[in-house]
N, C-alpha and C. Protein backbone atom coordinates (compact mmCIF):
# COMPACT_ATOMS: atom_id res chain seq x y z
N UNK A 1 -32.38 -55.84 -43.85
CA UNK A 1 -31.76 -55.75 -45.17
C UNK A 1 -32.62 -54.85 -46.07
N UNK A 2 -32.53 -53.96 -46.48
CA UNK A 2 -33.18 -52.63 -47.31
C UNK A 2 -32.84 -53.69 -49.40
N UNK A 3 -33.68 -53.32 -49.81
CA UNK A 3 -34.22 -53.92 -51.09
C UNK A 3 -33.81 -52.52 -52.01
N UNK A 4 -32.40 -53.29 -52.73
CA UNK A 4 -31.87 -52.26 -53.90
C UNK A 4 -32.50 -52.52 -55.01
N UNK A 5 -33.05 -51.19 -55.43
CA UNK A 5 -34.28 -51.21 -56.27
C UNK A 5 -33.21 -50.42 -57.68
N UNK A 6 -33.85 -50.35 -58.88
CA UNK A 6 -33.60 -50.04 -60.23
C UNK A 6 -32.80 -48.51 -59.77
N UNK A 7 -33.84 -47.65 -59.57
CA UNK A 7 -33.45 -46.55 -58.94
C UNK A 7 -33.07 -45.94 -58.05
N UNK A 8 -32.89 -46.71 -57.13
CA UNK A 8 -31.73 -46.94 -55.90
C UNK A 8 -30.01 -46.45 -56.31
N UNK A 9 -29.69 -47.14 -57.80
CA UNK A 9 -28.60 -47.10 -57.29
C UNK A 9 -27.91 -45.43 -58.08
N UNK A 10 -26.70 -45.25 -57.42
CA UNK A 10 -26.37 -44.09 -57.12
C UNK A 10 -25.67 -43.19 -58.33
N UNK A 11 -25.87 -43.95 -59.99
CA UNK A 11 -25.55 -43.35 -60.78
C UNK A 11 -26.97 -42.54 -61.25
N UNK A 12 -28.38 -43.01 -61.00
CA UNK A 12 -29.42 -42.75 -61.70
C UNK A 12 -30.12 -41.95 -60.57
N UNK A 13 -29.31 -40.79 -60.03
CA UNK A 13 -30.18 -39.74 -59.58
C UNK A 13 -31.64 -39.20 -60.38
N UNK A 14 -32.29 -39.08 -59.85
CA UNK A 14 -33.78 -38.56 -60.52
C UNK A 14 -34.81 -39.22 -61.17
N UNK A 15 -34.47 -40.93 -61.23
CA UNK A 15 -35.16 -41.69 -62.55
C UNK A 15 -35.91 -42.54 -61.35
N UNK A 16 -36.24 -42.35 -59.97
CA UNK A 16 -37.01 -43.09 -60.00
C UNK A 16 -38.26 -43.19 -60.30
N UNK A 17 -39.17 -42.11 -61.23
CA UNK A 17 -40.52 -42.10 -61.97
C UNK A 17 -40.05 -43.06 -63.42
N UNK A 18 -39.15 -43.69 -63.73
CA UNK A 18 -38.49 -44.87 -64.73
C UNK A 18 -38.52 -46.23 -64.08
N UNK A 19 -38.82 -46.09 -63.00
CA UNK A 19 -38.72 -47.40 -62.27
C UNK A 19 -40.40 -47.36 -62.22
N UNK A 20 -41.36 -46.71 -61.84
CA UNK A 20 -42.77 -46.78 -62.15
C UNK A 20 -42.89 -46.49 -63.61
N UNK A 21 -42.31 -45.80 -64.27
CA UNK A 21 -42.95 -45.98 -65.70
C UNK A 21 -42.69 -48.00 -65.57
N UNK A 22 -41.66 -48.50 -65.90
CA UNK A 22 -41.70 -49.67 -66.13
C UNK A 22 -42.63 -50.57 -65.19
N UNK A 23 -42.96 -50.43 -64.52
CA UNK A 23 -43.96 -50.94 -63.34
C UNK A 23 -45.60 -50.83 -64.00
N UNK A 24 -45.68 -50.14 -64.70
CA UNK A 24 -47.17 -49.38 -65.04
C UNK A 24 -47.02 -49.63 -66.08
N UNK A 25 -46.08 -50.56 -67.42
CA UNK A 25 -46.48 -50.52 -68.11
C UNK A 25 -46.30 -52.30 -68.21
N UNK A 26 -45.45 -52.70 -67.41
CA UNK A 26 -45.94 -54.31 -66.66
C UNK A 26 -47.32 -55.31 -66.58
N UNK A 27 -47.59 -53.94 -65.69
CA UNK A 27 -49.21 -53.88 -65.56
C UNK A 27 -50.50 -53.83 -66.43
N UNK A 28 -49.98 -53.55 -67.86
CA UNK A 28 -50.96 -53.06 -68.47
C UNK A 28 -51.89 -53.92 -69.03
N UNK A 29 -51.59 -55.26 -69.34
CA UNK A 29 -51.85 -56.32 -69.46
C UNK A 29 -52.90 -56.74 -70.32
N UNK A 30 -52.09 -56.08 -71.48
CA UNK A 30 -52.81 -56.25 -73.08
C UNK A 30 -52.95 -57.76 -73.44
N UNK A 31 -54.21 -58.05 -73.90
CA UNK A 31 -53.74 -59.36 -74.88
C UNK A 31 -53.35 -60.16 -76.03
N UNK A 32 -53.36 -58.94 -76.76
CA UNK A 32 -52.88 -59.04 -78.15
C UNK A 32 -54.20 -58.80 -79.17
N UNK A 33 -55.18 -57.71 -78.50
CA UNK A 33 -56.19 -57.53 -79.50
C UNK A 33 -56.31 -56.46 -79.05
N UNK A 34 -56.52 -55.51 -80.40
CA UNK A 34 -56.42 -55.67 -81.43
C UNK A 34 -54.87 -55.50 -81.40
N UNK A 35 -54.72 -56.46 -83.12
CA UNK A 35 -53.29 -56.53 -83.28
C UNK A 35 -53.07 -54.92 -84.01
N UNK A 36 -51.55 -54.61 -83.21
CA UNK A 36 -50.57 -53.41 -83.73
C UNK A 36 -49.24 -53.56 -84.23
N UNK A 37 -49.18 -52.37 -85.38
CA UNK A 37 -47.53 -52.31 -85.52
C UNK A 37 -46.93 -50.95 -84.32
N UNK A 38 -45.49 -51.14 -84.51
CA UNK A 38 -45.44 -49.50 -84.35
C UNK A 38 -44.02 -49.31 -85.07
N UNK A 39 -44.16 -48.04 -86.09
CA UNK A 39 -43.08 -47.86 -86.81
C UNK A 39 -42.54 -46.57 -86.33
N UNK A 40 -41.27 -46.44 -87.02
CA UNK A 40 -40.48 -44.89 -86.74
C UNK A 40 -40.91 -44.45 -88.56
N UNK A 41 -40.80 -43.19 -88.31
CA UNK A 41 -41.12 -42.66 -90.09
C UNK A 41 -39.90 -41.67 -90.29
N UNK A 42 -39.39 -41.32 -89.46
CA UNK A 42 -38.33 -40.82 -89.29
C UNK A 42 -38.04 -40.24 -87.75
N UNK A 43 -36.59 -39.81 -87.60
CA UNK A 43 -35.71 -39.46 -86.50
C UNK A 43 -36.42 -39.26 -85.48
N UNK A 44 -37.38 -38.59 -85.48
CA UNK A 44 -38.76 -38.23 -84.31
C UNK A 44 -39.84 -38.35 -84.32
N UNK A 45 -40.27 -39.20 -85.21
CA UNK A 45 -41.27 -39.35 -85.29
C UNK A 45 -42.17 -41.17 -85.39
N UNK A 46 -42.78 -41.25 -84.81
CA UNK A 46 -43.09 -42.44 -85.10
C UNK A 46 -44.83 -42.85 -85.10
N UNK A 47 -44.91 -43.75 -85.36
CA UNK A 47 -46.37 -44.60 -85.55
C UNK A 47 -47.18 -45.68 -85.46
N UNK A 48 -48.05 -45.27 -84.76
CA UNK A 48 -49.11 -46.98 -84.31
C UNK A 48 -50.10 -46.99 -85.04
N UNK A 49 -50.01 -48.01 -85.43
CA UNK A 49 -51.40 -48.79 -86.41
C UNK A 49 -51.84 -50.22 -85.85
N UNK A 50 -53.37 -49.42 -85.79
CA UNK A 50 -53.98 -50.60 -84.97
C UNK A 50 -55.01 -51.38 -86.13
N UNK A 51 -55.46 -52.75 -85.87
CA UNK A 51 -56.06 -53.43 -86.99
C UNK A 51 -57.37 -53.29 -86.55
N UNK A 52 -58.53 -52.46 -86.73
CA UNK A 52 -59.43 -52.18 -85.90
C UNK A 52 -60.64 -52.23 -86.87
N UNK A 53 -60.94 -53.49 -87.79
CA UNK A 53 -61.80 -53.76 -88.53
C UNK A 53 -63.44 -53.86 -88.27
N UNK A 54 -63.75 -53.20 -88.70
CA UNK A 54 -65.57 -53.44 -88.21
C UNK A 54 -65.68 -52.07 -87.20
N UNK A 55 -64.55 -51.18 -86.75
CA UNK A 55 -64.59 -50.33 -86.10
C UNK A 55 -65.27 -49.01 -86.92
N UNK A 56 -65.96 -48.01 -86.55
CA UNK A 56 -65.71 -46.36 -86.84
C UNK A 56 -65.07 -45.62 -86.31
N UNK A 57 -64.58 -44.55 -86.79
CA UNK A 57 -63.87 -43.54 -86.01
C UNK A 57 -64.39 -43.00 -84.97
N UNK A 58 -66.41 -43.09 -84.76
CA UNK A 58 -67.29 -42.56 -83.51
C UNK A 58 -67.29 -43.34 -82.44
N UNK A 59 -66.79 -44.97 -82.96
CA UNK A 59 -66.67 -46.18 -81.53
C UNK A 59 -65.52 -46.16 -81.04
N UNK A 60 -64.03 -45.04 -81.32
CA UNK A 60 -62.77 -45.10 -81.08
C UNK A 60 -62.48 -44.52 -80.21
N UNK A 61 -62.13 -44.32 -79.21
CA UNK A 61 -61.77 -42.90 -77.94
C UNK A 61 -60.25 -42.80 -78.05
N UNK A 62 -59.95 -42.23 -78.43
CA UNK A 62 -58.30 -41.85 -77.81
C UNK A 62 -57.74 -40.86 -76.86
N UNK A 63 -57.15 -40.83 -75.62
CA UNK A 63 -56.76 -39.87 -74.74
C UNK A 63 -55.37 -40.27 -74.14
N UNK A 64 -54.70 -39.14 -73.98
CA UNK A 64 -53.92 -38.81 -73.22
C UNK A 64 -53.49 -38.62 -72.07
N UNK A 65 -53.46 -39.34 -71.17
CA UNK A 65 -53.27 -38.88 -69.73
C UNK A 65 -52.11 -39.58 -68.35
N UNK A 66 -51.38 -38.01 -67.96
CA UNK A 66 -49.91 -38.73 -67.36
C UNK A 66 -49.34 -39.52 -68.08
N UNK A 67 -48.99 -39.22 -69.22
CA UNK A 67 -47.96 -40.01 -70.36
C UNK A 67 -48.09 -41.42 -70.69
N UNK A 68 -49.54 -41.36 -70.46
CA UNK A 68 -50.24 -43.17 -70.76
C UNK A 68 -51.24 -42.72 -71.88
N UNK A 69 -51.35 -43.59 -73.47
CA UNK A 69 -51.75 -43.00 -74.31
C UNK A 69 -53.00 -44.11 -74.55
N UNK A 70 -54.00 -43.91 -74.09
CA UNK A 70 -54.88 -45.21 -74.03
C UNK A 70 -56.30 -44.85 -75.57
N UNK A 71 -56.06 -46.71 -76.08
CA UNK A 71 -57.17 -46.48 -77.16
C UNK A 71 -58.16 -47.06 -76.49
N UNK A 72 -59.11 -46.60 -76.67
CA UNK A 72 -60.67 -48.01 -76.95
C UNK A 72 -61.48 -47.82 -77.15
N UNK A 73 -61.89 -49.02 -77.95
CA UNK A 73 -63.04 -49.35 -79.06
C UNK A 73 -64.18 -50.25 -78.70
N UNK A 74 -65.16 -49.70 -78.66
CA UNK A 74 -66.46 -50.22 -78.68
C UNK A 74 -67.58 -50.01 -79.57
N UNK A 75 -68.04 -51.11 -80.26
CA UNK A 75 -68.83 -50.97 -81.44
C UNK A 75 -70.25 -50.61 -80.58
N UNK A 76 -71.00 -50.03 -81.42
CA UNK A 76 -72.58 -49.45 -80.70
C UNK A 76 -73.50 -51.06 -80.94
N UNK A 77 -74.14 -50.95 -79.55
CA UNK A 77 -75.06 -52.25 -80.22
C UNK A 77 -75.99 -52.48 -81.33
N UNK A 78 -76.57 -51.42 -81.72
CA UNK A 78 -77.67 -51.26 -82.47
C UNK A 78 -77.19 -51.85 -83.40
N UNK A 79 -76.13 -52.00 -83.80
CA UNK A 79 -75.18 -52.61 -85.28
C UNK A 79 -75.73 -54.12 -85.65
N UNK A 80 -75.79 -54.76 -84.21
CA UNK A 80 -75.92 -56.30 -84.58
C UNK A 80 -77.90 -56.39 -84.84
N UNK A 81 -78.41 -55.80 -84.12
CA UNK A 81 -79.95 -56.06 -84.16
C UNK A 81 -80.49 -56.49 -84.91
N UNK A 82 -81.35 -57.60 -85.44
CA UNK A 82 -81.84 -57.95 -86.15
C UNK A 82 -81.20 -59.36 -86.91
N UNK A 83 -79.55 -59.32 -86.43
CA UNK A 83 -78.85 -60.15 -87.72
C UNK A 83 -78.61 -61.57 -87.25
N UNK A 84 -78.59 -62.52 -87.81
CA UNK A 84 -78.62 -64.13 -87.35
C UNK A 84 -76.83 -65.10 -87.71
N UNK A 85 -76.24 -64.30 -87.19
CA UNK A 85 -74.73 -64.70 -87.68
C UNK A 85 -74.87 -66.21 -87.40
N UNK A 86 -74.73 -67.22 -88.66
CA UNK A 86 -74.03 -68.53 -88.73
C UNK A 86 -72.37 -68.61 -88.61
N UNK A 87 -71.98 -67.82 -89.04
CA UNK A 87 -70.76 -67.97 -88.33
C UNK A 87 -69.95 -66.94 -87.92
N UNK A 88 -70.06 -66.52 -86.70
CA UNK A 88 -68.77 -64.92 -86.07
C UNK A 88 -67.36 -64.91 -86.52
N UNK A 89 -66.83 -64.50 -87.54
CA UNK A 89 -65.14 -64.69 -87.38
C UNK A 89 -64.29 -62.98 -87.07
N UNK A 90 -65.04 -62.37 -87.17
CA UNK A 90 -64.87 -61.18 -87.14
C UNK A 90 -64.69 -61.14 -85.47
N UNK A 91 -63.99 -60.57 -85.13
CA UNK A 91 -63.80 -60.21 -83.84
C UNK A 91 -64.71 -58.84 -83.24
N UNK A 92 -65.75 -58.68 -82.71
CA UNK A 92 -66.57 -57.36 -82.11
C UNK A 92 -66.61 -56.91 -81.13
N UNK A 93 -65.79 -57.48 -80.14
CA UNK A 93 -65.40 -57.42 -79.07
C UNK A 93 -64.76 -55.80 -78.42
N UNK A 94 -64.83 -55.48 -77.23
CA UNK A 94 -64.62 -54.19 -77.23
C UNK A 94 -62.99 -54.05 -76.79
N UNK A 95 -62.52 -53.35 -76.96
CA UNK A 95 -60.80 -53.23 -76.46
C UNK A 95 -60.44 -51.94 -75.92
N UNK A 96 -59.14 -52.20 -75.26
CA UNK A 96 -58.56 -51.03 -75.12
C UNK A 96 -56.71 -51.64 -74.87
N UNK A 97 -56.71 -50.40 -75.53
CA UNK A 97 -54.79 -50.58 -75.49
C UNK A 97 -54.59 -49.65 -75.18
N UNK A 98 -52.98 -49.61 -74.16
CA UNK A 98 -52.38 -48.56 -74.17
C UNK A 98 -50.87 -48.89 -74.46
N UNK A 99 -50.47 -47.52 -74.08
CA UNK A 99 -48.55 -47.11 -74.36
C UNK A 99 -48.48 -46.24 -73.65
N UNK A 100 -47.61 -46.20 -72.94
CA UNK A 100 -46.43 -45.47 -72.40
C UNK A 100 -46.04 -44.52 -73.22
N UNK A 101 -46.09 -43.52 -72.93
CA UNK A 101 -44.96 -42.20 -73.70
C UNK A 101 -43.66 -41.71 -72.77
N UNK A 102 -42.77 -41.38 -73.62
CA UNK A 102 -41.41 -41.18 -72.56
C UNK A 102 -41.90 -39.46 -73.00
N UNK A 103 -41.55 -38.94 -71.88
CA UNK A 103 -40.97 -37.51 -72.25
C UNK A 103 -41.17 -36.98 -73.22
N UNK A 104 -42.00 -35.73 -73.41
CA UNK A 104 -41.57 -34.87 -75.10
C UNK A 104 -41.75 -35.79 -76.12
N UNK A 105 -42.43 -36.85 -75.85
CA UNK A 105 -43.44 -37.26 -76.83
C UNK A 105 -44.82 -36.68 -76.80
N UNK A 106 -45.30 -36.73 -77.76
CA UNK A 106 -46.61 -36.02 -77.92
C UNK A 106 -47.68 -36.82 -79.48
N UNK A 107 -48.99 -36.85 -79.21
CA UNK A 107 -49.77 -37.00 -80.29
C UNK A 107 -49.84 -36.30 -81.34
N UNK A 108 -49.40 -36.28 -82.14
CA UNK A 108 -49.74 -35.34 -83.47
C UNK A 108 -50.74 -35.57 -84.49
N UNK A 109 -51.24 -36.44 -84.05
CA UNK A 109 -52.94 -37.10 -84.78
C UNK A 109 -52.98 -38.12 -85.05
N UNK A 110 -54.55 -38.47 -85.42
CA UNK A 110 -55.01 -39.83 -85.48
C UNK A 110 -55.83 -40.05 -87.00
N UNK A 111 -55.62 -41.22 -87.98
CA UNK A 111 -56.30 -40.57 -88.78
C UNK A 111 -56.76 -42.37 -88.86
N UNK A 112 -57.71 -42.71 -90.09
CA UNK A 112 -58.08 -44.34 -90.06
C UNK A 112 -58.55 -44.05 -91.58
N UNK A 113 -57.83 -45.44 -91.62
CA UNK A 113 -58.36 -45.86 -93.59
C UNK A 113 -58.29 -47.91 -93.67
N UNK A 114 -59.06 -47.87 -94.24
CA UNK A 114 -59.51 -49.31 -94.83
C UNK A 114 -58.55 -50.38 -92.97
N UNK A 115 -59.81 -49.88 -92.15
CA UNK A 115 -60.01 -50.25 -91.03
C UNK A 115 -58.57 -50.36 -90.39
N UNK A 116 -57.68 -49.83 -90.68
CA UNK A 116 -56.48 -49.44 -89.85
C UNK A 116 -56.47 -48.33 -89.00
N UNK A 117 -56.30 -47.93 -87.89
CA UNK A 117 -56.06 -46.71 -87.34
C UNK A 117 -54.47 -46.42 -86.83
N UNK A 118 -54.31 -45.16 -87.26
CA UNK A 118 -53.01 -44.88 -87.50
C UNK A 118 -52.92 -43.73 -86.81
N UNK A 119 -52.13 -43.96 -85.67
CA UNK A 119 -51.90 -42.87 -84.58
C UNK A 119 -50.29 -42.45 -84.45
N UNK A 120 -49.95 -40.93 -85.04
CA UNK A 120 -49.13 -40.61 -85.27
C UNK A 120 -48.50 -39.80 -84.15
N UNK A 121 -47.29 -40.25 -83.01
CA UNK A 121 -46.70 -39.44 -81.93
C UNK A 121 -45.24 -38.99 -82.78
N UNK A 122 -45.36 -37.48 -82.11
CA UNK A 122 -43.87 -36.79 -82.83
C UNK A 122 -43.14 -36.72 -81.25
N UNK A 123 -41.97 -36.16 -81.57
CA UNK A 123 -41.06 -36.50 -80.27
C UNK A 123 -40.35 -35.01 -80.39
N UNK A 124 -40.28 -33.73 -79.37
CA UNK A 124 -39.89 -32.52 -79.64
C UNK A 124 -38.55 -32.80 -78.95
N UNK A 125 -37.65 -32.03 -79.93
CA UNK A 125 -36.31 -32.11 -79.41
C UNK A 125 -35.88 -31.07 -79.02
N UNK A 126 -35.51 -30.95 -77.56
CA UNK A 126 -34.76 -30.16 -76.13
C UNK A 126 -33.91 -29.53 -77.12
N UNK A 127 -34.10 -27.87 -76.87
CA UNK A 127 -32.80 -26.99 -76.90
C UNK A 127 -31.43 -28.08 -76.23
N UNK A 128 -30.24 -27.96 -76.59
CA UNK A 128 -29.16 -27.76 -76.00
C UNK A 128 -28.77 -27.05 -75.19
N UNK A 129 -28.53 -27.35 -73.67
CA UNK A 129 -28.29 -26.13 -72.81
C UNK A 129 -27.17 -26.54 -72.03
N UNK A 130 -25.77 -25.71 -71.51
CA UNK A 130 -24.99 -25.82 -71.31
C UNK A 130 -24.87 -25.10 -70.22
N UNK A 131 -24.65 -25.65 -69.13
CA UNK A 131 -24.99 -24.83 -67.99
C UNK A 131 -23.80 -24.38 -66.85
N UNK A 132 -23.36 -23.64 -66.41
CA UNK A 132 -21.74 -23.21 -65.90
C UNK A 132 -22.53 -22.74 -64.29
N UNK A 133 -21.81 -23.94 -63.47
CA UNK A 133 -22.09 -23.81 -62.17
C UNK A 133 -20.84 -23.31 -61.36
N UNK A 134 -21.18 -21.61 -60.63
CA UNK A 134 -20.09 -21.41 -60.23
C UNK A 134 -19.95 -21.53 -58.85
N UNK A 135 -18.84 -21.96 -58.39
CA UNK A 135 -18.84 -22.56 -57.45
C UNK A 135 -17.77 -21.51 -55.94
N UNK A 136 -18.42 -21.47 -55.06
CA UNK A 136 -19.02 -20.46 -54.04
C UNK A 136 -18.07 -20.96 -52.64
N UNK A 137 -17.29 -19.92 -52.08
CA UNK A 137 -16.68 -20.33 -50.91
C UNK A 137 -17.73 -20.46 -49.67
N UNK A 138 -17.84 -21.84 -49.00
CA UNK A 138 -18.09 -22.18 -48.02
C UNK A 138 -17.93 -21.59 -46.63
């Protein structure tokens, strides 16, 4: 018995890299830190804001790679040295998140204010192309 998969079936020629995007992003297995929004700002454009308090912009890495948009944050140790915390509520912990990008999405920058980081992806929109297949005696 052969196992009909997402992209198996016979309307969705070409999408089976949609059946691993969803597979890989299954996997990614965030835990909810740091907490994010993600908004649209308009038609193509949209935005992640991460709550990344106690962070700098020098402990932040952001990259791009195979349409996986991965953050993470690690504070430098030298920060704590010396200090006698009675009580931790602050989270210092190091993270990383990612996202998935579909297609002709792209980063258009990263910027951070009053410990938010705000990572802005634009989305380029495809010419229209109309294509006339002529069709050839056998």
């Amino acid at each position: 018995m052969t196992k009909l998969t997402f992209a198996a079936h016979p309307f969705l020629l070409g999408f089976d890299q949609l059946e691993r995007l969803v597979e890989r992003t299954a996997k990614s297995g965030n835990d909810g830190y740091p907490p994010f929004n993600i908004e649209q700002s308009s038609e193509h454009e949209f935005r992640i804001t991460l709550a990344v308090a106690g962070f700098r912009e020098d402990d932040i890495g952001i990259t791009v790679e195979d349409r996986q948009l991965m953050i993470r944050g690690r504070q430098a140790e030298e920060a704590d040295e010396g200090r006698v915390f009675l009580h931790r509520g602050i989270a210092a912990r190091a993270f990383q998140r990612s996202f998935v990008l579909a297609e002709g999405v792209d980063v258009a920058g990263a910027t951070m204010e009053s410990g938010l980081l705000h990572v802005d992806l634009r989305r380029s929109v495809p010419e229209k192309v109309v294509q006339t297949i002529r069709i050839t005696k056998g």
